[in-house]
N, C-alpha and C. Protein backbone atom coordinates (compact mmCIF):
# COMPACT_ATOMS: atom_id res chain seq x y z
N UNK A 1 75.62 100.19 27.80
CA UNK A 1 75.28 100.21 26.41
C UNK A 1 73.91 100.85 26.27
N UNK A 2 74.07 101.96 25.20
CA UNK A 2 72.80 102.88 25.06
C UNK A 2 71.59 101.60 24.23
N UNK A 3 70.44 101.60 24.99
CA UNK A 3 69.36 101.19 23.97
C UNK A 3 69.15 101.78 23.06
N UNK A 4 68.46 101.13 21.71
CA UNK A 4 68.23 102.16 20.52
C UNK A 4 66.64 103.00 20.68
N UNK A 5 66.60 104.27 20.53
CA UNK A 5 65.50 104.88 20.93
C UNK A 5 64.68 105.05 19.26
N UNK A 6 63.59 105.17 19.53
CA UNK A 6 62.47 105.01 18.72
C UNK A 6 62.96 106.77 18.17
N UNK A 7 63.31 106.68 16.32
CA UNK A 7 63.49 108.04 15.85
C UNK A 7 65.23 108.07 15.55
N UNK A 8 65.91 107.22 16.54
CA UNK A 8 67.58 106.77 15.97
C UNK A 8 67.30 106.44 14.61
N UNK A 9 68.53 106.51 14.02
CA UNK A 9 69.17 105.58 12.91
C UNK A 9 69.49 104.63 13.37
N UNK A 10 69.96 103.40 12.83
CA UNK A 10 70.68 101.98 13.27
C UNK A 10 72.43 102.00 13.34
N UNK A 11 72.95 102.09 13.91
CA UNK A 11 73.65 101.79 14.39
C UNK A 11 74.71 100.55 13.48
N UNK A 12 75.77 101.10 12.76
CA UNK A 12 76.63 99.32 12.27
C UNK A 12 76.68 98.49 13.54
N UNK A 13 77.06 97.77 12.83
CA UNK A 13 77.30 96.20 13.47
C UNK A 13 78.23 96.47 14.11
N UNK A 14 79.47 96.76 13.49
CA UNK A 14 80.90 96.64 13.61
C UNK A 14 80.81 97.99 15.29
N UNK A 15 80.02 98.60 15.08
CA UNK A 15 80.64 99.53 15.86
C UNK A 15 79.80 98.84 17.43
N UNK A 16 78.71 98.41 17.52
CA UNK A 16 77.87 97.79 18.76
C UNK A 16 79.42 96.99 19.20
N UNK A 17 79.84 95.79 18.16
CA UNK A 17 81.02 95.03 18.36
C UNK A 17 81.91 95.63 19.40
N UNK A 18 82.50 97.05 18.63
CA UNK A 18 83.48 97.70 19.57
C UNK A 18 83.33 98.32 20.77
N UNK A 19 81.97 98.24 21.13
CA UNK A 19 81.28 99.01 21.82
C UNK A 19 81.13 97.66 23.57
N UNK A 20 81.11 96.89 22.73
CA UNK A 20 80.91 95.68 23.36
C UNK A 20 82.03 95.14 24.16
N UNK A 21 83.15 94.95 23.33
CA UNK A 21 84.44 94.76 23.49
C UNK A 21 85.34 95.87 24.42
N UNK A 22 84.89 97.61 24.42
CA UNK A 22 85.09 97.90 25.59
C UNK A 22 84.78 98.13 26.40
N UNK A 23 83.46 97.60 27.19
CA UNK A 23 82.65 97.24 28.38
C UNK A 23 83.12 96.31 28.88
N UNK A 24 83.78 95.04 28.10
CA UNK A 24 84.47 93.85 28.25
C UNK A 24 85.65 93.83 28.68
N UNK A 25 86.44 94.64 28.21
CA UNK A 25 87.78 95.09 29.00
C UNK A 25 87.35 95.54 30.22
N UNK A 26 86.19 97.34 30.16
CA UNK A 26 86.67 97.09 31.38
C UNK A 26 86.17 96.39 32.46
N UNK A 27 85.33 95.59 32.24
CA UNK A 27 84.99 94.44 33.13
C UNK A 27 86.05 93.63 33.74
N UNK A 28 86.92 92.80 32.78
CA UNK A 28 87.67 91.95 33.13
C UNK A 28 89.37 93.20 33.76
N UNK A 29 89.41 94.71 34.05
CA UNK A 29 89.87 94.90 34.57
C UNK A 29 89.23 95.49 35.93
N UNK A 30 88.41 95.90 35.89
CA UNK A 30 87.69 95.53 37.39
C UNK A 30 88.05 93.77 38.36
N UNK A 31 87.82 93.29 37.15
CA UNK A 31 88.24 91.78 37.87
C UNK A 31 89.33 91.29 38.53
N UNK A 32 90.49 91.68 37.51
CA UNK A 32 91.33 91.84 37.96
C UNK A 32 91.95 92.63 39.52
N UNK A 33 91.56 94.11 39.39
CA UNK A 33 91.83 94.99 40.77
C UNK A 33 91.43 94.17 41.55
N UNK A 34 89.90 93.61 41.41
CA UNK A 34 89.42 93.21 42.85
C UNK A 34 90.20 91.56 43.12
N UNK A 35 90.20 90.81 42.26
CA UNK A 35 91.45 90.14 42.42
C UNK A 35 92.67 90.25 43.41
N UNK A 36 93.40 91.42 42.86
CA UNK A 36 94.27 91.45 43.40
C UNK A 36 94.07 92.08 45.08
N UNK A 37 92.79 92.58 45.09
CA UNK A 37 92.53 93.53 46.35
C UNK A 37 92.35 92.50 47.77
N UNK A 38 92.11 91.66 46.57
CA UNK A 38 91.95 90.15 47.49
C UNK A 38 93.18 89.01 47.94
N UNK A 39 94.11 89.51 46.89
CA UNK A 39 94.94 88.89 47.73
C UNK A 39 95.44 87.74 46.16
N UNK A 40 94.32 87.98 45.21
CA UNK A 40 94.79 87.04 43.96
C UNK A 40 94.25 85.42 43.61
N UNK A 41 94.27 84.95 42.84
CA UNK A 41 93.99 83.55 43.03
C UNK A 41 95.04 82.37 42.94
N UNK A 42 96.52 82.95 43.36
CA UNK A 42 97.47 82.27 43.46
C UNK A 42 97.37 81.89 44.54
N UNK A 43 97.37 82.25 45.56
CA UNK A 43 97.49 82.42 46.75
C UNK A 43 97.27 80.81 47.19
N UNK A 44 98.26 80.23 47.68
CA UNK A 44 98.10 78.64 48.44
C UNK A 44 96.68 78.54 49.81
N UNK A 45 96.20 77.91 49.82
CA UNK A 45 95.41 77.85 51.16
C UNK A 45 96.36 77.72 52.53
N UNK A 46 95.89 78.23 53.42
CA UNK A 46 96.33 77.66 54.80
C UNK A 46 96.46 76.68 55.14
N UNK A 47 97.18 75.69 55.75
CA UNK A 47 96.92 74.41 56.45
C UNK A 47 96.04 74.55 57.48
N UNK A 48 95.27 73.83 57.81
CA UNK A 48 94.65 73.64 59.03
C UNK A 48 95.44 73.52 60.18
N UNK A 49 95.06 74.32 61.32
CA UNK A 49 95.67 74.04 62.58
C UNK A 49 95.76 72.41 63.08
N UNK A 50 96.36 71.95 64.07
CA UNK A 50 95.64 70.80 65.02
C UNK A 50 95.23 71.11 66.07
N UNK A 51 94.25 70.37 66.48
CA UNK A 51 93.24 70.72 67.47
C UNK A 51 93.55 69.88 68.48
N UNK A 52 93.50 70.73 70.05
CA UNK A 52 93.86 69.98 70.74
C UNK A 52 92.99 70.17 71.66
N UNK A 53 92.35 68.96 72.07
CA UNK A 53 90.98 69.05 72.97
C UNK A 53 91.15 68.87 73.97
């Protein structure tokens, strides 16, 4: 997101909003990829082995 520079006009509201909202997407699809790159957060844990000493 551009800062406002000294000599801009202002900027609506509505549009910072939309501006906002798609940084936000693509955030939460970055999240996602790496998510899945990982394997997901479904994924059950392992059982622990038994240890035999």
């Amino acid at each position: 997101m551009d800062k406002k520079r000294p000599g801009e006009p202002e900027r609506p509201a509505a549009v910072e909003a939309e501006e906002a909202l798609r940084d936000a997407d693509t955030a939460v699809d970055a999240a996602k990829a790496e998510a899945r790159r990982w394997g997901g957060s479904d994924k059950k844990p392992t059982e622990p082995k038994d240890r035999f000493w």
